[in-house]
PDB file of N, CA and C in Angstrom:
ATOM      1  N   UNK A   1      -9.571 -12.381 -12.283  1.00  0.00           N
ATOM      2  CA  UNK A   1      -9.869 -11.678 -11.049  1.00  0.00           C
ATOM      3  C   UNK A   1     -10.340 -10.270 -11.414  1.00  0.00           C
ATOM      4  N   UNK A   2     -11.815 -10.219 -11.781  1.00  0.00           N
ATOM      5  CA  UNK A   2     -11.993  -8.797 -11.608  1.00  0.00           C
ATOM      6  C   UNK A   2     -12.502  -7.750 -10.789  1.00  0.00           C
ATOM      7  N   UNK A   3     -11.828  -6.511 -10.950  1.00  0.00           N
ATOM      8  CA  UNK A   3     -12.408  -5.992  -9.715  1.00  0.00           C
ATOM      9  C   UNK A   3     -13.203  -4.119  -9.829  1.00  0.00           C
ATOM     10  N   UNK A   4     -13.837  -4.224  -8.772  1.00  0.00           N
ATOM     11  CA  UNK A   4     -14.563  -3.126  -9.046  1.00  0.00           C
ATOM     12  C   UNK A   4     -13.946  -1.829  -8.766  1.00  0.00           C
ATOM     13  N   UNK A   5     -12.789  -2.099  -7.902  1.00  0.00           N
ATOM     14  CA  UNK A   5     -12.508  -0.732  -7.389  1.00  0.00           C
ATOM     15  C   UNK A   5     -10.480  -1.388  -8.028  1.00  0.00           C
ATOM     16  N   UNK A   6     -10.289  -0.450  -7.904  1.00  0.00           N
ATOM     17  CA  UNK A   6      -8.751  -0.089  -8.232  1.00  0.00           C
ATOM     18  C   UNK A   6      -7.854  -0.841  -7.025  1.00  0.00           C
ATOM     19  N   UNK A   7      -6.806  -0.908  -7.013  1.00  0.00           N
ATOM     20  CA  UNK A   7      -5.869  -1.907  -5.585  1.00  0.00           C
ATOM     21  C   UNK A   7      -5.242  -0.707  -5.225  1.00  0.00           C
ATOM     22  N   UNK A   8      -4.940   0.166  -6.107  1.00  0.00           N
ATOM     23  CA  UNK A   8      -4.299   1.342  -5.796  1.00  0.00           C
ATOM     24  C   UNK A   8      -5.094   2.819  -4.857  1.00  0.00           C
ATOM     25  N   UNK A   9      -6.665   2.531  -5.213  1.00  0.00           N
ATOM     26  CA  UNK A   9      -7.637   3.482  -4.675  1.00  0.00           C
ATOM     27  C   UNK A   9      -7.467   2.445  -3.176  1.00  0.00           C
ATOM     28  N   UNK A  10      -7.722   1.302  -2.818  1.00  0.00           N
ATOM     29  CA  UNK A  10      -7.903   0.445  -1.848  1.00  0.00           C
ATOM     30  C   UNK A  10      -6.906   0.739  -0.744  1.00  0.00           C
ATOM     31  N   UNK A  11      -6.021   0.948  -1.642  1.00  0.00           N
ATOM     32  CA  UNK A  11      -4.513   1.708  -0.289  1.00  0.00           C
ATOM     33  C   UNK A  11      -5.115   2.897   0.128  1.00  0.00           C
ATOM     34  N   UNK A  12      -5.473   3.564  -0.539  1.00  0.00           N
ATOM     35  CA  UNK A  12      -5.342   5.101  -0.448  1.00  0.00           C
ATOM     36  C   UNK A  12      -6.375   4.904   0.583  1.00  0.00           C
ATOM     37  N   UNK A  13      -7.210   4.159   0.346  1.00  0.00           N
ATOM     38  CA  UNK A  13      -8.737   4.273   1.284  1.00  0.00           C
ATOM     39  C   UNK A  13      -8.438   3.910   2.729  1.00  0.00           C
ATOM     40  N   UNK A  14      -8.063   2.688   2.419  1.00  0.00           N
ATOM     41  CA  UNK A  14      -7.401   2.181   3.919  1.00  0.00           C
ATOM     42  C   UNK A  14      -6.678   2.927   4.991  1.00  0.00           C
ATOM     43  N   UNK A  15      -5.510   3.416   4.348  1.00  0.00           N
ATOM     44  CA  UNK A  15      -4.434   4.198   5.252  1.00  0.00           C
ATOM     45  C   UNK A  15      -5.344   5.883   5.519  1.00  0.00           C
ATOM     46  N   UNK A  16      -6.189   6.516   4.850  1.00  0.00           N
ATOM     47  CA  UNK A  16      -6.916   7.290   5.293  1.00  0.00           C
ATOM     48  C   UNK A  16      -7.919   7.097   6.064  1.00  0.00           C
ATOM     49  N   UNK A  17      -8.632   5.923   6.009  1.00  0.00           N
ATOM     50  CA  UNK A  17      -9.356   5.437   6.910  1.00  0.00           C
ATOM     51  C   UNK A  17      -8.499   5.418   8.302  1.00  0.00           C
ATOM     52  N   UNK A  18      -7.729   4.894   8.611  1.00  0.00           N
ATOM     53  CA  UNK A  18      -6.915   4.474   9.429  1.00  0.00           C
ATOM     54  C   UNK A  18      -6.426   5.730   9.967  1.00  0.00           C
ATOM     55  N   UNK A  19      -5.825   6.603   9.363  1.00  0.00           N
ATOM     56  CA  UNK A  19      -5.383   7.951   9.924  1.00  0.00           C
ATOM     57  C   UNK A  19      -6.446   9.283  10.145  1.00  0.00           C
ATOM     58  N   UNK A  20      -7.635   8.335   9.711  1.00  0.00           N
ATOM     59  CA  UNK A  20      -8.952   9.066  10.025  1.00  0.00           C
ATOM     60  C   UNK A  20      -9.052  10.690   9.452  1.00  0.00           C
ATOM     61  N   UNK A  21      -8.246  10.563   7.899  1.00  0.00           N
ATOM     62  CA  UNK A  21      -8.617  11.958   7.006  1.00  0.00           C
ATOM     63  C   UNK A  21      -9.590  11.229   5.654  1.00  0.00           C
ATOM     64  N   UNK A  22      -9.765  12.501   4.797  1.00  0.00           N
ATOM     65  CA  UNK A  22     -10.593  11.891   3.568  1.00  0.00           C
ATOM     66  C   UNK A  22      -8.970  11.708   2.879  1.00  0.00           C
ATOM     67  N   UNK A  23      -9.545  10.715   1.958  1.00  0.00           N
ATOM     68  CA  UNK A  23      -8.459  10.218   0.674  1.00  0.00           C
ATOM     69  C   UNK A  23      -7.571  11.536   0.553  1.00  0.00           C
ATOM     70  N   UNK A  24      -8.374  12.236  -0.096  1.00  0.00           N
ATOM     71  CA  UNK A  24      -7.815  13.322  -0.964  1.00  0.00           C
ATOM     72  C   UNK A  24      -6.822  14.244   0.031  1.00  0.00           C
ATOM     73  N   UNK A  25      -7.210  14.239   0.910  1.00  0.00           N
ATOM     74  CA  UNK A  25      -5.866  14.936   2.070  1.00  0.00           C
ATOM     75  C   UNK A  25      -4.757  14.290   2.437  1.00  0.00           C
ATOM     76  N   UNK A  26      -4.205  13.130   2.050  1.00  0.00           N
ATOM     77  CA  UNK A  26      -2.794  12.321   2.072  1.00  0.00           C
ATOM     78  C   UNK A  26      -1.789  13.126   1.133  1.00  0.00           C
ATOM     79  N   UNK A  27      -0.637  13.218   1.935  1.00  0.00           N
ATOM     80  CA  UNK A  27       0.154  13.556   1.214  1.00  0.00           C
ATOM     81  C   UNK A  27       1.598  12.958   1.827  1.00  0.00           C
ATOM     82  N   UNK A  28       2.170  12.742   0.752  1.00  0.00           N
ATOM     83  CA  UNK A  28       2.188  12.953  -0.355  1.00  0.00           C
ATOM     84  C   UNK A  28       1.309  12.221  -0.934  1.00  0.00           C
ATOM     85  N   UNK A  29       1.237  12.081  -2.994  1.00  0.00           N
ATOM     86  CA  UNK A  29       0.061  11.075  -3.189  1.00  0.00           C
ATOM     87  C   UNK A  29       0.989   9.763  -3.450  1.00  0.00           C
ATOM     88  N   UNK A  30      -0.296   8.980  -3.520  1.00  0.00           N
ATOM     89  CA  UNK A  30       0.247   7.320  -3.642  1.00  0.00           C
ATOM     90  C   UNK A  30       1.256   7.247  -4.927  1.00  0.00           C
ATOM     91  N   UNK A  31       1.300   7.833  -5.861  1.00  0.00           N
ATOM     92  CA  UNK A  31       1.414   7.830  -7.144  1.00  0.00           C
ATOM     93  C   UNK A  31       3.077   8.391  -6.849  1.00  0.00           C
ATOM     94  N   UNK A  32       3.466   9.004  -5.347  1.00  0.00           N
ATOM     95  CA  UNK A  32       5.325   9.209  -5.019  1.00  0.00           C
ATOM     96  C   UNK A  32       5.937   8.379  -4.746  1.00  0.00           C
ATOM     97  N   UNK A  33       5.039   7.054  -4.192  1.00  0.00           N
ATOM     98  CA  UNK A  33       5.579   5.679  -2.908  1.00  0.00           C
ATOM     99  C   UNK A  33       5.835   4.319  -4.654  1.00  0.00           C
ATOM    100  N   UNK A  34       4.678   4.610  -5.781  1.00  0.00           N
ATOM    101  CA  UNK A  34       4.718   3.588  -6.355  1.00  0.00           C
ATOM    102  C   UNK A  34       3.976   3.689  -7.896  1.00  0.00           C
ATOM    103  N   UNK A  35       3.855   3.096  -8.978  1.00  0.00           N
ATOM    104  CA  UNK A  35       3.434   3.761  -9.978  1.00  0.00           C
ATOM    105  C   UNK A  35       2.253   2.900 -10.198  1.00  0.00           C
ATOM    106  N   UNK A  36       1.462   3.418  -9.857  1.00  0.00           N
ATOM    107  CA  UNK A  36      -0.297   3.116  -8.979  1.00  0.00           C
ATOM    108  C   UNK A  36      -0.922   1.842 -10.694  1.00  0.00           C
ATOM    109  N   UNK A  37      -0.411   3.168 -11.730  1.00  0.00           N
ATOM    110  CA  UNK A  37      -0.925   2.438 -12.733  1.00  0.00           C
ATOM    111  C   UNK A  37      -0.274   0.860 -12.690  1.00  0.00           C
ATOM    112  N   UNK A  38       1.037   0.516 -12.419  1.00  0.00           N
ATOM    113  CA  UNK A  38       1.568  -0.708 -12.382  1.00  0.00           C
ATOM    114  C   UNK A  38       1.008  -1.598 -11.868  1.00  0.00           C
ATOM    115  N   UNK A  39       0.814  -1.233 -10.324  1.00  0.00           N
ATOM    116  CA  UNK A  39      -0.056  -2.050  -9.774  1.00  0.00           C
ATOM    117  C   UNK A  39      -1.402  -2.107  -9.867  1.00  0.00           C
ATOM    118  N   UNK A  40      -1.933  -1.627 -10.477  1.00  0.00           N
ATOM    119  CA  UNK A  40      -3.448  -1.687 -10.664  1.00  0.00           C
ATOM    120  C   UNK A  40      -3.695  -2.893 -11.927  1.00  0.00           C
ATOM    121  N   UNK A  41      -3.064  -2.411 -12.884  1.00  0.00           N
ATOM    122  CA  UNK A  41      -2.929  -3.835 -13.619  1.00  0.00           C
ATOM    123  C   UNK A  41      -1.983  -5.106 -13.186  1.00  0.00           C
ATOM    124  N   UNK A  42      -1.295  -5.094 -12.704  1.00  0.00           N
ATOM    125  CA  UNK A  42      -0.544  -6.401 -12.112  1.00  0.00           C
ATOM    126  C   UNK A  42      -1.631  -7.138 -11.789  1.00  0.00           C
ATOM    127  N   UNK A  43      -2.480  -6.703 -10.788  1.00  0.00           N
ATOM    128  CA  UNK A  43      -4.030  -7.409  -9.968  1.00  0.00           C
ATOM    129  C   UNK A  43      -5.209  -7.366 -11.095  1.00  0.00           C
ATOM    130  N   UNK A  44      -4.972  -6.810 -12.281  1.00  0.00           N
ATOM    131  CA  UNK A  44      -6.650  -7.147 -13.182  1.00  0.00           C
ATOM    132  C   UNK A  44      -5.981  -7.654 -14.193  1.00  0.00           C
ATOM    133  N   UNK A  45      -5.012  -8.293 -13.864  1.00  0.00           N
ATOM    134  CA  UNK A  45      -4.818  -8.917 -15.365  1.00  0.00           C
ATOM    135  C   UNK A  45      -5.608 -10.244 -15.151  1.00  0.00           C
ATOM    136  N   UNK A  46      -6.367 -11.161 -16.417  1.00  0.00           N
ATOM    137  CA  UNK A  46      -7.238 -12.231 -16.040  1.00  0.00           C
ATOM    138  C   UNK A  46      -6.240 -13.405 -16.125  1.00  0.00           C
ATOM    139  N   UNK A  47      -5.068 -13.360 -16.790  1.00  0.00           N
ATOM    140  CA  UNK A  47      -4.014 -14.306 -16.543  1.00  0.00           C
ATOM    141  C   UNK A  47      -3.626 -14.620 -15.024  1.00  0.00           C
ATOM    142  N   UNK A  48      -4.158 -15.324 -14.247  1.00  0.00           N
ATOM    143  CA  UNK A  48      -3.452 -15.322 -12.420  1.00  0.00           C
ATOM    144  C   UNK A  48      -2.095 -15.628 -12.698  1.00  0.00           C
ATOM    145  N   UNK A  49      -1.737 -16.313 -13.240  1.00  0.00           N
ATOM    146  CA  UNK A  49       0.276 -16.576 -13.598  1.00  0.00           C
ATOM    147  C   UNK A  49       0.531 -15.206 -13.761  1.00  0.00           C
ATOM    148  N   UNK A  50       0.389 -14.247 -13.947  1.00  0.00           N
ATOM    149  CA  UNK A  50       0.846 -12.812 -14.186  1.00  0.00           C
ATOM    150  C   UNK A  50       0.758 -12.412 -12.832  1.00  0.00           C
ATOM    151  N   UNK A  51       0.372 -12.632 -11.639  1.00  0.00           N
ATOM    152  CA  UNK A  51      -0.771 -12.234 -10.616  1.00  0.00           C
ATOM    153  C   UNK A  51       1.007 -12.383  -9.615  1.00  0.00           C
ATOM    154  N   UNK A  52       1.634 -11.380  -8.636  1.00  0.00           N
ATOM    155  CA  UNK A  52       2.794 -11.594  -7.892  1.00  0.00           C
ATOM    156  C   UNK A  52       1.970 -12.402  -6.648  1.00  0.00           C
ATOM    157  N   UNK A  53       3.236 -12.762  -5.888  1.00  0.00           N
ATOM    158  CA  UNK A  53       2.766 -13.521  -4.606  1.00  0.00           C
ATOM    159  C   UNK A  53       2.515 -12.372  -3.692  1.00  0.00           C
ATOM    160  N   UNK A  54       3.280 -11.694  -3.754  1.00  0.00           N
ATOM    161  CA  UNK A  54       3.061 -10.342  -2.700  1.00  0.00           C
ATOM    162  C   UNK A  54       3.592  -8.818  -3.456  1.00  0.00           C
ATOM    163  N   UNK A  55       3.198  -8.199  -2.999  1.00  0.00           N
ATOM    164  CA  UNK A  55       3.976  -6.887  -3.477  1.00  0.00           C
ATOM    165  C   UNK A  55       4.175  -6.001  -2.441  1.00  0.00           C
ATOM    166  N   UNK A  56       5.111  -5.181  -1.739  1.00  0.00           N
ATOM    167  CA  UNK A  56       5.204  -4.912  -0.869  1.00  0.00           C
ATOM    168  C   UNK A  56       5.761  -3.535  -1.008  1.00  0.00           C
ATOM    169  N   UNK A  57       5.517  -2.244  -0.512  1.00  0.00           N
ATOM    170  CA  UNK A  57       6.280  -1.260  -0.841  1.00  0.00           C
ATOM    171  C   UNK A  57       6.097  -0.231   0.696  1.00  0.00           C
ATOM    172  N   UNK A  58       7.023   1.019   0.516  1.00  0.00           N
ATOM    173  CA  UNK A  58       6.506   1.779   1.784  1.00  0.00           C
ATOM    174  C   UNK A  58       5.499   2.990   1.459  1.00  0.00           C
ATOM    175  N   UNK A  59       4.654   3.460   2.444  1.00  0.00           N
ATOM    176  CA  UNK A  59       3.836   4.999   1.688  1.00  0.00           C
ATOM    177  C   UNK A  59       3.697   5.575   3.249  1.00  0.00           C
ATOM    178  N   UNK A  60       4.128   6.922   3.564  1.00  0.00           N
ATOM    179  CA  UNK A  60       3.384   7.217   4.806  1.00  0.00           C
ATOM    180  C   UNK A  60       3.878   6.845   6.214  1.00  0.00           C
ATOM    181  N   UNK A  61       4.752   6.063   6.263  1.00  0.00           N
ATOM    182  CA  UNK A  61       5.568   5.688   7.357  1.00  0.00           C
ATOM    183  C   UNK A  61       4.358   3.885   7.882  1.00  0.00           C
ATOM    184  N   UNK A  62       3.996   3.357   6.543  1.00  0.00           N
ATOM    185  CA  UNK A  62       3.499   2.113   6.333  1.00  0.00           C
ATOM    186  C   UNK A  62       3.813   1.512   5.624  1.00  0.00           C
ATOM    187  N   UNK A  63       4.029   0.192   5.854  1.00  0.00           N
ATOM    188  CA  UNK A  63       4.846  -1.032   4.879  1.00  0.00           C
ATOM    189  C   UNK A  63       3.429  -1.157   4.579  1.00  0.00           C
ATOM    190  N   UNK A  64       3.591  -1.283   3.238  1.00  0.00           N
ATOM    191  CA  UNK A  64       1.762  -1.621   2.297  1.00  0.00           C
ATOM    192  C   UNK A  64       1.867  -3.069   1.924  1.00  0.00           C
ATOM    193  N   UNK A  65       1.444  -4.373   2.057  1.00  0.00           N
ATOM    194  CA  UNK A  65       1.618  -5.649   1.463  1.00  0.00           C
ATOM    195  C   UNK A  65       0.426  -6.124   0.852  1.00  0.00           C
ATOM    196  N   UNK A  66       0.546  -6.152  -0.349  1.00  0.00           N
ATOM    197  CA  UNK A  66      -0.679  -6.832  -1.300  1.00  0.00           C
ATOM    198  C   UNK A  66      -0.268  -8.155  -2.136  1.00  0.00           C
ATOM    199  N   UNK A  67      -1.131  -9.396  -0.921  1.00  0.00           N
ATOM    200  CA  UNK A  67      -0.750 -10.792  -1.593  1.00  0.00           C
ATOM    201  C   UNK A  67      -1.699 -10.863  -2.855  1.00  0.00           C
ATOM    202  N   UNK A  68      -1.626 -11.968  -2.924  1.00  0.00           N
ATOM    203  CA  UNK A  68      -1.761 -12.598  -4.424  1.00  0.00           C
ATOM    204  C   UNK A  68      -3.114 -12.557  -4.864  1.00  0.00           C
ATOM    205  N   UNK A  69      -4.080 -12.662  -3.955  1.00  0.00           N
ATOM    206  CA  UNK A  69      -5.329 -12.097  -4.008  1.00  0.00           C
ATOM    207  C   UNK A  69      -5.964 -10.628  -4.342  1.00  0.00           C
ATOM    208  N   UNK A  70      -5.036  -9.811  -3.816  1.00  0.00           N
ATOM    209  CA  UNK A  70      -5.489  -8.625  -4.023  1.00  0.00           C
ATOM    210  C   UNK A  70      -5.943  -7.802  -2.619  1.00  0.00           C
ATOM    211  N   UNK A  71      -6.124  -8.698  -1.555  1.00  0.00           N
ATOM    212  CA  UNK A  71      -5.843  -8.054  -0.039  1.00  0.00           C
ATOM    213  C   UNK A  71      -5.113  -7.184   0.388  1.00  0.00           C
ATOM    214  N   UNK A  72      -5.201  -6.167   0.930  1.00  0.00           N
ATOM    215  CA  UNK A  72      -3.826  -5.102   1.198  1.00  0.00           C
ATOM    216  C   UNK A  72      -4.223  -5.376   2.876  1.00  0.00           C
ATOM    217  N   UNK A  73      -2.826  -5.511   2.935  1.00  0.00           N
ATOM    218  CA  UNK A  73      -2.126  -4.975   5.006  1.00  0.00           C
ATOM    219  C   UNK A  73      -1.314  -3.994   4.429  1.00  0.00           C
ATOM    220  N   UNK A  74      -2.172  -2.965   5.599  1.00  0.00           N
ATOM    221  CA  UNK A  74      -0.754  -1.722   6.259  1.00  0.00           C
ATOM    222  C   UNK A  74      -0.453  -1.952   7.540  1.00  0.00           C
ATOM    223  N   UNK A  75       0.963  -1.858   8.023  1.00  0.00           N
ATOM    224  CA  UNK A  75       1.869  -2.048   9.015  1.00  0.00           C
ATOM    225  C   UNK A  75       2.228  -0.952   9.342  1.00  0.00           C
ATOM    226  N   UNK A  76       2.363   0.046  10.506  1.00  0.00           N
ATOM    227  CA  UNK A  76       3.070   0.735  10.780  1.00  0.00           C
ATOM    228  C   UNK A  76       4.665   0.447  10.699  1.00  0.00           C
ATOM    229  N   UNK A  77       5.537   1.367  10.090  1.00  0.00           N
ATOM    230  CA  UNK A  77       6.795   0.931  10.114  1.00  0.00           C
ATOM    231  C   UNK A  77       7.699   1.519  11.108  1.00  0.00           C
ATOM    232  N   UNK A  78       8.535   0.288  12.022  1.00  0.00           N
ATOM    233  CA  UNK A  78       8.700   0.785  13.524  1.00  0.00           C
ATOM    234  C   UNK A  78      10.177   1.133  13.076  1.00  0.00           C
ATOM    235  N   UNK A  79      10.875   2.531  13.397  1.00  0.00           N
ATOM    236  CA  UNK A  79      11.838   3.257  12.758  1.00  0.00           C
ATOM    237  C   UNK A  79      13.070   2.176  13.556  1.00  0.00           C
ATOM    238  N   UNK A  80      14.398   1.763  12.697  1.00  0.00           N
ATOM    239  CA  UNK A  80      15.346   1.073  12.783  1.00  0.00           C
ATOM    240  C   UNK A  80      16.269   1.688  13.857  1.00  0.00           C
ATOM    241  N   UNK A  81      16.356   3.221  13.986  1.00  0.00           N
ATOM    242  CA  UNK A  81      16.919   3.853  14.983  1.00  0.00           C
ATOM    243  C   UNK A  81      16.000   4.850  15.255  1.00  0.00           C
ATOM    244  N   UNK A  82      15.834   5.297  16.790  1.00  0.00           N
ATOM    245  CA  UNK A  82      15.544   6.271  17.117  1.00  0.00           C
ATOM    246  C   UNK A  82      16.813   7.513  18.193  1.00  0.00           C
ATOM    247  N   UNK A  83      16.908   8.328  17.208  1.00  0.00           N
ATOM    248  CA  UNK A  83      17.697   9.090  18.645  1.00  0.00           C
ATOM    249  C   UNK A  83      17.248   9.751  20.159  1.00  0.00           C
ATOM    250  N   UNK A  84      16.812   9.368  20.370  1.00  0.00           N
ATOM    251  CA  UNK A  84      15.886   9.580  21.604  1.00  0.00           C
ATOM    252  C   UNK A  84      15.901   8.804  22.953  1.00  0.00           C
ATOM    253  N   UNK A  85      16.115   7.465  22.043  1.00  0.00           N
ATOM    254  CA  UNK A  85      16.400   6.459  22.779  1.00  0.00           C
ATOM    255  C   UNK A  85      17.886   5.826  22.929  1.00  0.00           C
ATOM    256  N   UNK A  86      18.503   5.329  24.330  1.00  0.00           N
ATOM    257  CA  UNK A  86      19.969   5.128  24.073  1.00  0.00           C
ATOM    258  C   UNK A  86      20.001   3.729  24.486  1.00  0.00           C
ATOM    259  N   UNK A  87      20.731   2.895  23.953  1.00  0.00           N
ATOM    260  CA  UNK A  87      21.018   1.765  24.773  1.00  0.00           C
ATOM    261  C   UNK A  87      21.861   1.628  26.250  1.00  0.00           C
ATOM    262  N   UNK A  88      21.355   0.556  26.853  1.00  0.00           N
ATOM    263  CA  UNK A  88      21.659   0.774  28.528  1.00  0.00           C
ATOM    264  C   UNK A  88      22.820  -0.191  28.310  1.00  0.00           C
TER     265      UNK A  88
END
């Protein structure tokens, strides 16, 4: 599976796309949520048996999921409690 662009640049692109800044204005960088180099080779290795089923981590207040292909989904992650809100 080779690829032209990085899996790790592909996040970065996405979730800035999405939050509608350039790359380079995210902060923190990707490289705090996950160790970019790891995953960048996990996905170019030409062995696919090396290749995970998913990888999943958080960046940004987004669950990042990259299946086995090399596809990334970002999810907004919907907070477990809010204090704001009370139960009736």
């Amino acid at each position: 599976m080779q690829r032209t662009q990085s899996l790790s640049l592909k996040v970065v692109e996405k979730i800035s796309e999405r939050e509608g800044i350039e790359p380079e204005e995210l902060h923190p960088p990707i490289h705090d949520a996950i160790n970019t180099d790891a995953l960048d080779s996990l996905y170019q290795a030409s062995d696919s048996g090396r290749t995970p089923s998913t990888v999943e981590f958080v960046y940004r207040g987004y669950t990042v999921t990259v299946d086995s292909t090399g596809d990334v989904d970002i999810e907004e992650r919907i907070a477990a409690f809010d204090p704001d809100k009370t139960a009736v």
